[in-house]
Each structure stands twice: as structure tokens, then as C-alpha cells.
C-alpha atoms as a PDB file:
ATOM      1  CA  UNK A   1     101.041 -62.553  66.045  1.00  0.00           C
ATOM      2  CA  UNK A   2     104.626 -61.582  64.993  1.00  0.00           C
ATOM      3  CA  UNK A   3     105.525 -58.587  63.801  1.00  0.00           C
ATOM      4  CA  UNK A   4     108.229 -57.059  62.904  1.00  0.00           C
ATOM      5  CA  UNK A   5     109.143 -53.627  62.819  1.00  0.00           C
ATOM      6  CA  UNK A   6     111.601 -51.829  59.875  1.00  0.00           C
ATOM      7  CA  UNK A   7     112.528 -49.692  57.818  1.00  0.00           C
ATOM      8  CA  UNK A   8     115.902 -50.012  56.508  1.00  0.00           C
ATOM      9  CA  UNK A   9     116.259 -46.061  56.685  1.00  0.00           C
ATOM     10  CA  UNK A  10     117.395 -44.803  60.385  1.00  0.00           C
ATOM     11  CA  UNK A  11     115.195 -42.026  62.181  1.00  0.00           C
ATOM     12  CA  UNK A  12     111.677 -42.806  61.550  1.00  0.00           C
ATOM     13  CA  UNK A  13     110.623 -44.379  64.566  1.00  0.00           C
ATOM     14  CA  UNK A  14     111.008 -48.050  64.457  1.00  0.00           C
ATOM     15  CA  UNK A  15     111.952 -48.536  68.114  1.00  0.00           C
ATOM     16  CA  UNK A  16     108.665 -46.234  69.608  1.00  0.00           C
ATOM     17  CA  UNK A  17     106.632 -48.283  67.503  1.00  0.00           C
ATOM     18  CA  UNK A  18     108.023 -51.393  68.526  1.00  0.00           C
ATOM     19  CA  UNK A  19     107.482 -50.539  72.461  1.00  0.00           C
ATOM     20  CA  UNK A  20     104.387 -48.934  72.215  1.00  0.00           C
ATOM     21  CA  UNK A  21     102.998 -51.826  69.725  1.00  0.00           C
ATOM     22  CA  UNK A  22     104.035 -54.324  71.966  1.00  0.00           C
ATOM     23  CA  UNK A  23     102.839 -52.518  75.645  1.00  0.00           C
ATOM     24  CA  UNK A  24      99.253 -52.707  73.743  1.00  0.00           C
ATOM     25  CA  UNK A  25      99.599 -56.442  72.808  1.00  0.00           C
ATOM     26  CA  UNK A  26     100.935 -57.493  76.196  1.00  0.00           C
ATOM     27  CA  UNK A  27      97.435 -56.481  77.698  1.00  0.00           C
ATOM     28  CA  UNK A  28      96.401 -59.181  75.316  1.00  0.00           C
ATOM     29  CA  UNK A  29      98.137 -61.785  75.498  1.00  0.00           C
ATOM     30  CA  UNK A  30     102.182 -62.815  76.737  1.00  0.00           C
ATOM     31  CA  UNK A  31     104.452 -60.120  74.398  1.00  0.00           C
ATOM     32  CA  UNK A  32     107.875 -60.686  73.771  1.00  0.00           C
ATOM     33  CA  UNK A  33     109.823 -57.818  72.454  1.00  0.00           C
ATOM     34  CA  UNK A  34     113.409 -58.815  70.987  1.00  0.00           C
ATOM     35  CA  UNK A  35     115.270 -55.601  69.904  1.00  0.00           C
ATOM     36  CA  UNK A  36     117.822 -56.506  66.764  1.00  0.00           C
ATOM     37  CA  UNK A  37     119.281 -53.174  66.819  1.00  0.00           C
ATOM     38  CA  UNK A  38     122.776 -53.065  68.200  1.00  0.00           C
ATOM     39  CA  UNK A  39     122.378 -49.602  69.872  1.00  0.00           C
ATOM     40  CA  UNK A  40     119.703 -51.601  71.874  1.00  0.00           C
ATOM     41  CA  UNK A  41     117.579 -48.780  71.969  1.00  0.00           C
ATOM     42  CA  UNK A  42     114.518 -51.122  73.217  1.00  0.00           C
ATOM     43  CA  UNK A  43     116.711 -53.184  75.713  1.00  0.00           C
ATOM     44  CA  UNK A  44     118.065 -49.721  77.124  1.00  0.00           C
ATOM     45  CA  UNK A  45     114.235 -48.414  77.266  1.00  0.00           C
ATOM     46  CA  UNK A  46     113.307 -51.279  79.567  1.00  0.00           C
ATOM     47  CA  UNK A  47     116.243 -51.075  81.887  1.00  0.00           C
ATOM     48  CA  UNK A  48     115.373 -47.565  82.483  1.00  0.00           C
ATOM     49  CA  UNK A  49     111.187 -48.263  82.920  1.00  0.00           C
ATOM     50  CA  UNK A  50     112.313 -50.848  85.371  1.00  0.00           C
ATOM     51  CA  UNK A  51     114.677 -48.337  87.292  1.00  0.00           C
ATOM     52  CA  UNK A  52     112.070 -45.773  87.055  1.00  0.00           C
ATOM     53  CA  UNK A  53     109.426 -48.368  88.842  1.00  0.00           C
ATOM     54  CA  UNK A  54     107.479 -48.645  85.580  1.00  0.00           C
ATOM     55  CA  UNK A  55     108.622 -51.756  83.730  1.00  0.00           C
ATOM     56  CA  UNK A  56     107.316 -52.200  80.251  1.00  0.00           C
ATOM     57  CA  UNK A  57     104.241 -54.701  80.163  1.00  0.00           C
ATOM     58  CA  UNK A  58     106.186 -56.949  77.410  1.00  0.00           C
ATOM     59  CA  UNK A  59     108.880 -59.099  78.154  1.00  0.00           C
ATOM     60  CA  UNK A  60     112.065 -57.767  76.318  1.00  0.00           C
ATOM     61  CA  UNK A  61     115.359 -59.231  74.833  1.00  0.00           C
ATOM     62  CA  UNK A  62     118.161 -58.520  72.933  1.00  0.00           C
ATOM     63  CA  UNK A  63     120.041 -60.449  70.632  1.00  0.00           C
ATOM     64  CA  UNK A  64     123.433 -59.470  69.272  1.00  0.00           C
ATOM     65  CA  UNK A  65     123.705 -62.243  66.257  1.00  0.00           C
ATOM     66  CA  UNK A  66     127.520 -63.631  65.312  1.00  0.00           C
ATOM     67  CA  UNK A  67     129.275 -65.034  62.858  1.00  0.00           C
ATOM     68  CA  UNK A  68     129.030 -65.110  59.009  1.00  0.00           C
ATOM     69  CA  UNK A  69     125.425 -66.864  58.702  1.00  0.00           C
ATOM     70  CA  UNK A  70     123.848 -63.753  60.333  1.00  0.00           C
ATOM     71  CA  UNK A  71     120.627 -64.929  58.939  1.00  0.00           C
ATOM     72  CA  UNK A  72     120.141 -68.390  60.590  1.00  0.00           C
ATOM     73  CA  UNK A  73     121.809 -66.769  64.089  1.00  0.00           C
ATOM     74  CA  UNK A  74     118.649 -64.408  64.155  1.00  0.00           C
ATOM     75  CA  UNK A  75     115.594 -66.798  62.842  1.00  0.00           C
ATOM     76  CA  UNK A  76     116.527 -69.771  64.568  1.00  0.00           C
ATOM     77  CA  UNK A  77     117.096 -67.846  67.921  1.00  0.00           C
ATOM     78  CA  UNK A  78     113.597 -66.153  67.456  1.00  0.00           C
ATOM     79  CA  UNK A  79     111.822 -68.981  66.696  1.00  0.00           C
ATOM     80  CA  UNK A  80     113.174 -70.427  69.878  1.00  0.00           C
ATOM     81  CA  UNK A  81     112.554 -67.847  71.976  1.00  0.00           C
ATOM     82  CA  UNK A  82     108.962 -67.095  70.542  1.00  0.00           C
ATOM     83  CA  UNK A  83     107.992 -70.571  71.851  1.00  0.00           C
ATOM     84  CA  UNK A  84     105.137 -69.223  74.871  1.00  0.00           C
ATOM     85  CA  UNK A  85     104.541 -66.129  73.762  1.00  0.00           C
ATOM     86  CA  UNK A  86     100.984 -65.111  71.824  1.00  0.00           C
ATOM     87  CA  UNK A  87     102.795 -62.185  70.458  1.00  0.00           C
ATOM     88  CA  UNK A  88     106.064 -61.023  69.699  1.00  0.00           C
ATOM     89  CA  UNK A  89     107.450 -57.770  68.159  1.00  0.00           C
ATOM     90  CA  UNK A  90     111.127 -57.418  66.804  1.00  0.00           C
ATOM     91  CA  UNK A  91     112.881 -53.866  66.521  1.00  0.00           C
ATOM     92  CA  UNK A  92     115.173 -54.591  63.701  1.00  0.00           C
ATOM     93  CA  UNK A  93     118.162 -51.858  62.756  1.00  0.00           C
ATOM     94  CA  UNK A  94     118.534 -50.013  59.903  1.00  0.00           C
ATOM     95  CA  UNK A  95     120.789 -50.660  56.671  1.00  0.00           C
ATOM     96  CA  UNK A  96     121.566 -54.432  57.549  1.00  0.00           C
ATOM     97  CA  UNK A  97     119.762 -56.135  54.807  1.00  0.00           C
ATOM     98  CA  UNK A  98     120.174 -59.372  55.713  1.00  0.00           C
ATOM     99  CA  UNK A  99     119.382 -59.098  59.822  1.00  0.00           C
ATOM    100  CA  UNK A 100     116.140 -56.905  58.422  1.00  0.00           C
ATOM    101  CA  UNK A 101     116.045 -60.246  56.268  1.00  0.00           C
ATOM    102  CA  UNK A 102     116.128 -62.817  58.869  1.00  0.00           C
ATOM    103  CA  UNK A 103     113.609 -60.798  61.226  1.00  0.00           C
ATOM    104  CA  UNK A 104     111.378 -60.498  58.495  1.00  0.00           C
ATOM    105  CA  UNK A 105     111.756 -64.077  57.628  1.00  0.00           C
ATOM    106  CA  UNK A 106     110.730 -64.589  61.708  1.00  0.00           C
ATOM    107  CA  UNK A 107     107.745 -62.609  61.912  1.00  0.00           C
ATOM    108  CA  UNK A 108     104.408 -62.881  60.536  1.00  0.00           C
ATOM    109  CA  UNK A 109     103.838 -59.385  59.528  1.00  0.00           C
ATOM    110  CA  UNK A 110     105.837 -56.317  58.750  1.00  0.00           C
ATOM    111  CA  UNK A 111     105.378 -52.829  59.696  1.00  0.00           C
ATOM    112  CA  UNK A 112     106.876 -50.140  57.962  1.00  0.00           C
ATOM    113  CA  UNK A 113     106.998 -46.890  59.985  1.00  0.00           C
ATOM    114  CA  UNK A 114     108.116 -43.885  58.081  1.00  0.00           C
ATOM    115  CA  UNK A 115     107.764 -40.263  58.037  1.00  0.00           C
ATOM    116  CA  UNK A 116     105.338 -38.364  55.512  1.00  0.00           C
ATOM    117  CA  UNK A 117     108.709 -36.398  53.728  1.00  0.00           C
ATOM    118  CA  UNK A 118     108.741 -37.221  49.767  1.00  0.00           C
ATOM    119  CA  UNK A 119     112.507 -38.601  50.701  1.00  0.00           C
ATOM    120  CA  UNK A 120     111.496 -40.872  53.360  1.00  0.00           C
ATOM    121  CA  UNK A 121     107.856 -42.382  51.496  1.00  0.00           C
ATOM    122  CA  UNK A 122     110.711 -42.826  47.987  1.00  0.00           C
ATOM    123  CA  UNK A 123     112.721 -45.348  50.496  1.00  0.00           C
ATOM    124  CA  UNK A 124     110.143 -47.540  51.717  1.00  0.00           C
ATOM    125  CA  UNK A 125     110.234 -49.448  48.311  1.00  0.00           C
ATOM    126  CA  UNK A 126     113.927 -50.818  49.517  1.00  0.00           C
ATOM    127  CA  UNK A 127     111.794 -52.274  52.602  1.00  0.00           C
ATOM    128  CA  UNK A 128     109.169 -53.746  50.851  1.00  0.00           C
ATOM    129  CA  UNK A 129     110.816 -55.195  48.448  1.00  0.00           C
ATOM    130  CA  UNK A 130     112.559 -57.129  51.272  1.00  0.00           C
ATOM    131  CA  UNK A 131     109.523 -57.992  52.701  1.00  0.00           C
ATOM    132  CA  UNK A 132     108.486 -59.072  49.207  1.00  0.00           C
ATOM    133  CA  UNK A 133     111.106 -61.400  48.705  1.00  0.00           C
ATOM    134  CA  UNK A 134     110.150 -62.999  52.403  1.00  0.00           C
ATOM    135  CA  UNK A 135     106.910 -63.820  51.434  1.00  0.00           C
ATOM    136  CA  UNK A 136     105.530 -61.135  54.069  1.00  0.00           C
ATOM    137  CA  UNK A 137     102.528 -58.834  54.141  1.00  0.00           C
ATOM    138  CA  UNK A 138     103.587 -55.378  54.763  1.00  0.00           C
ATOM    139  CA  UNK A 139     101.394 -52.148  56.296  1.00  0.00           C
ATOM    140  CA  UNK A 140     102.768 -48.957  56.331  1.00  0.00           C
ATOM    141  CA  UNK A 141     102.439 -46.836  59.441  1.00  0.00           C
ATOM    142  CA  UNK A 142     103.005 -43.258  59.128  1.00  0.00           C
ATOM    143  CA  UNK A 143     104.467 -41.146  61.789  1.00  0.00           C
ATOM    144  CA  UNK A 144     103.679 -37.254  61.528  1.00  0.00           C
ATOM    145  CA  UNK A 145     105.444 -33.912  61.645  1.00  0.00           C
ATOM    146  CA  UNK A 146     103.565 -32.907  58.707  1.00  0.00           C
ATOM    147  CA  UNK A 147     100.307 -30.848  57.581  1.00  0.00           C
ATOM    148  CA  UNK A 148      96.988 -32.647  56.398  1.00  0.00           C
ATOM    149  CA  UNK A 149      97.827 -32.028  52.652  1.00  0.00           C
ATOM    150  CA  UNK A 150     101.893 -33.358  53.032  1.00  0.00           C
ATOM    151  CA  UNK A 151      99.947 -36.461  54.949  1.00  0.00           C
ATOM    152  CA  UNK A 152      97.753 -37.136  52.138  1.00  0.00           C
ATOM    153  CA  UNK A 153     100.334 -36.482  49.963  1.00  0.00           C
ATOM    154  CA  UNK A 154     102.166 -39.093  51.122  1.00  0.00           C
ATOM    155  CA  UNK A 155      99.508 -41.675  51.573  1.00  0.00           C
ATOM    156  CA  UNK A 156      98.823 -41.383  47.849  1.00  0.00           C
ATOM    157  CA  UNK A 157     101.938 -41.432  46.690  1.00  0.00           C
ATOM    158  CA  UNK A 158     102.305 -44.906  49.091  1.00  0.00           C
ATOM    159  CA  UNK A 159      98.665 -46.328  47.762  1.00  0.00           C
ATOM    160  CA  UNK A 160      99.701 -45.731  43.898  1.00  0.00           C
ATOM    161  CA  UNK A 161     102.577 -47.858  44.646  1.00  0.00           C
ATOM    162  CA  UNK A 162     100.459 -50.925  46.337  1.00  0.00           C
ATOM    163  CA  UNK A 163     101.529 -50.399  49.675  1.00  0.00           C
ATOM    164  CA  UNK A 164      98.773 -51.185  52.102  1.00  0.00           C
ATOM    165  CA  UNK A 165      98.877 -47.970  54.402  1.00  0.00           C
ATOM    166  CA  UNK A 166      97.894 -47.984  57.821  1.00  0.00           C
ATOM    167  CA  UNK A 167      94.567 -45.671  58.326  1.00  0.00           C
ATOM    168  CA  UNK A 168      96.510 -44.116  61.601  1.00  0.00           C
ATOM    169  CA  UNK A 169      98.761 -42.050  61.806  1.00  0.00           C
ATOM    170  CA  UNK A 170     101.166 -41.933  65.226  1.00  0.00           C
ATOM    171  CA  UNK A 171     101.554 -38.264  66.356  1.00  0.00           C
ATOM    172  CA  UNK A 172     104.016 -37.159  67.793  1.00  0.00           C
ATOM    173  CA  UNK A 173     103.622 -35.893  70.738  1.00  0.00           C
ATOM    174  CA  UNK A 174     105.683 -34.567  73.303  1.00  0.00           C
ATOM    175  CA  UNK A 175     104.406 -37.416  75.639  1.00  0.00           C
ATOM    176  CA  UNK A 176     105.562 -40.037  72.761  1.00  0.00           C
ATOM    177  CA  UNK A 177     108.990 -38.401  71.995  1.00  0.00           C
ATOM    178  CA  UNK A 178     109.862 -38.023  75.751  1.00  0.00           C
ATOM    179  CA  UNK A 179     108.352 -41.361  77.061  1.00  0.00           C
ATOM    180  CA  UNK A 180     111.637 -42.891  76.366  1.00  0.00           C
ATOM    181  CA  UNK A 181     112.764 -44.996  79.909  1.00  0.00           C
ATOM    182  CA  UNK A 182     109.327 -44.668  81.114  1.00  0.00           C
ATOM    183  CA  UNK A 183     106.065 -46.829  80.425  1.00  0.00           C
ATOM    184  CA  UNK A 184     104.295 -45.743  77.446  1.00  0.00           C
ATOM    185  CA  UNK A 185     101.813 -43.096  77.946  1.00  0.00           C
ATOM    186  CA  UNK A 186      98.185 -44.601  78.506  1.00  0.00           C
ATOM    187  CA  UNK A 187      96.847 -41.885  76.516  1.00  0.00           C
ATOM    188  CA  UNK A 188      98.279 -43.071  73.197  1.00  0.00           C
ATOM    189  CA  UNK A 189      98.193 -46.725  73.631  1.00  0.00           C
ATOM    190  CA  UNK A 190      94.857 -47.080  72.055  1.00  0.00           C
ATOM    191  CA  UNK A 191      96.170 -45.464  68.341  1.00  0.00           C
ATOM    192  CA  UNK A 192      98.534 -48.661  68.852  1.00  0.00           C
ATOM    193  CA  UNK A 193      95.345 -51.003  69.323  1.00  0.00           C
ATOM    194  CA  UNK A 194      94.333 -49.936  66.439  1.00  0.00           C
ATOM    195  CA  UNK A 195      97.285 -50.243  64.518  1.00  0.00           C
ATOM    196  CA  UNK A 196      96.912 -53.705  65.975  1.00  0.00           C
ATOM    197  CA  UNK A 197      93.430 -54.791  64.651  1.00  0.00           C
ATOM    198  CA  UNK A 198      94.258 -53.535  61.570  1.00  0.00           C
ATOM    199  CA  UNK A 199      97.493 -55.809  61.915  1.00  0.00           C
ATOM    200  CA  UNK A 200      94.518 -58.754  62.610  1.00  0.00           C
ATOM    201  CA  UNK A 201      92.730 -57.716  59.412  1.00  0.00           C
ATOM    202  CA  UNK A 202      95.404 -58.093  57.097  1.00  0.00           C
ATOM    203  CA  UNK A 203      96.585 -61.416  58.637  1.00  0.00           C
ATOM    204  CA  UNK A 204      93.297 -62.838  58.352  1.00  0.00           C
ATOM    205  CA  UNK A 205      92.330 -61.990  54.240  1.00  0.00           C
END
């Protein structure tokens, strides 16, 4: 499976779904995890699990794409490197449409995080439309800092729109926020298996 994970807004959690997502896979199977974003939030993440004597369980690189055909410099080098591997997850960055495009294009699935806020659920249409255009299924994973009623809120306001919505919802936790540099906490791996089966499902209709 290939996912890939975006949202072309910044702040709603793309790069802890991305390693957490792809610790759970790479008890499954070989897990690549290419990280897009030129902060290199995932590649720094790694470095500092490996320092720490707790390496992620997915093999990581990053790509830095060049040039004016940004879109062939990140499919065909994903496509290459995914060659082996019986998953891979790509972190993409926010607001470059055509990178988003191109990782998208390279991935069998796309996964949407985004916060419950009425701001951040109105932007997700940008992302889906992307999606749209790259003939990908999308699922929407929500990531919480809100009440019950904002949550289900939110989850209607997604559903009305046709957006398949993940049934979990990643909370977080001070052992999420602050497991940057460190492996991902065991506890909370499992809400990631079963954004993964769900992942499975919609591959498979």
C-alpha cells in the first residue's frame, strides 16, 4: 500500500501521521517513509530516534525535488525507490500544489489529516479536489483538540460533502505531541492499525 499523507494547509499533523502510520505498517511488512516536506520534519525525526537508540521501524528518506518539472522529479523518484517495499508512506508539505500533486499521483491512497475547527474541515475541499483530479481515493483522518459535539460537528459537515471520514479520531496526547525524536509510543500505535485496515477497506471496494 501507498499512501500519502496531505493536506495542503500547514499545522494539522501530516508529519505525526505519517510516522506513526508508517511505524504500524513496518510491523507488517518492509515501510518506506519518504518525507517531501523541505523542513524535513520526518527525516529530522529519524535522525534523532536513531541518536536516542530508538530508530523508527520504517525505513526513511528524503527527497528535495529540482528543477522546473517538479512533478516528474518526485513520481519518477518514488516509483523507483518504492521498488521492495510492501508499503510506503509520503509526508508531503503544505501549499505546493503540484509536489502535493506528484505525491498524490505516487501513492495509492490519500489521507487527509485535519483538525475538527470549522476553518480547517472548509479547507480540505482544496485537498480533495487534488486528489480528485489524480484519480485517488481519499479518507479523512481527524485529529482532536475538540469536544464530542465540535467532533461530530465536523464529521457531518465532512460526510455532507462526500468525504469518506475516517471512524478514528487521533488524540492528542501528550505522549503523541512530545514523541517527536523518539519511537512512537506503543500505546497509540494500534489507533494507527486501525486507521490502516480501514485504509485496506477502501482500497479493496
Amino acid at each position: 500500500m501507498r499512501v500519502a499523507i496531505s493536506n495542503l494547509k500547514g499545522g494539522v499533523g501530516k508529519t505525526t501521521t505519517a510516522v506513526y502510520l508508517s511505524q504500524h505498517l513496518s510491523g507488517t511488512g518492509r515501510t518506506l517513509l519518504v518525507d517531501l516536506d523541505p523542513q524535513a520534519s520526518c527525516l529530522d525525526w529519524g535522525n534523532a530516534a536513531t541518536r536516542a537508540g530508538e530508530p523508527l521501524g520504517a525505513e526513511l528518506v528524503a527527497l528535495a525535488p529540482q528543477g522546473a518539472d517538479t512533478f516528474r522529479a518526485v513520481l519518477r523518484p518514488i516509483d523507483s525507490l518504492a521498488a521492495g517495499y510492501d508499503h510506503v508512506v509520503i509526508d508531503t508539505p503544505p501549499g505546493d500544489r503540484l509536489m502535493v500533486a506528484a505525491a498524490m499521483s505516487a501513492a495509492d491512497i490519500v489521507v487527509i489529516p485535519t483538525r475538527p475547527s470549522k476553518l480547517e474541515v472548509a479547507r480540505v475541499g482544496a485537498t480533495a479536489e487534488l486528489a480528485e483530479s489524480a484519480g485517488r481515493p481519499i479518507a479523512v483522518l481527524m485529529t482532536s483538540r475538540a469536544g464530542a459535539k465540535a467532533l461530530g460537528l465536523a464529521r457531518q459537515a465532512l460526510q455532507t460533502c462526500g468525504y469518506p471520514v475516517v471512524p478514528e479520531v487521533i488524540p492528542l496526547r501528550e505522549a503523541i505531541s512530545t514523541s517527536y525524536g523518539h519511537r512512537p509510543d506503543a500505546r497509540y500505535i494500534g489507533i494507527f492499525g486501525q486507521v490502516a485496515r480501514v485504509l485496506d477497506l477502501a482500497l479493496a471496494a
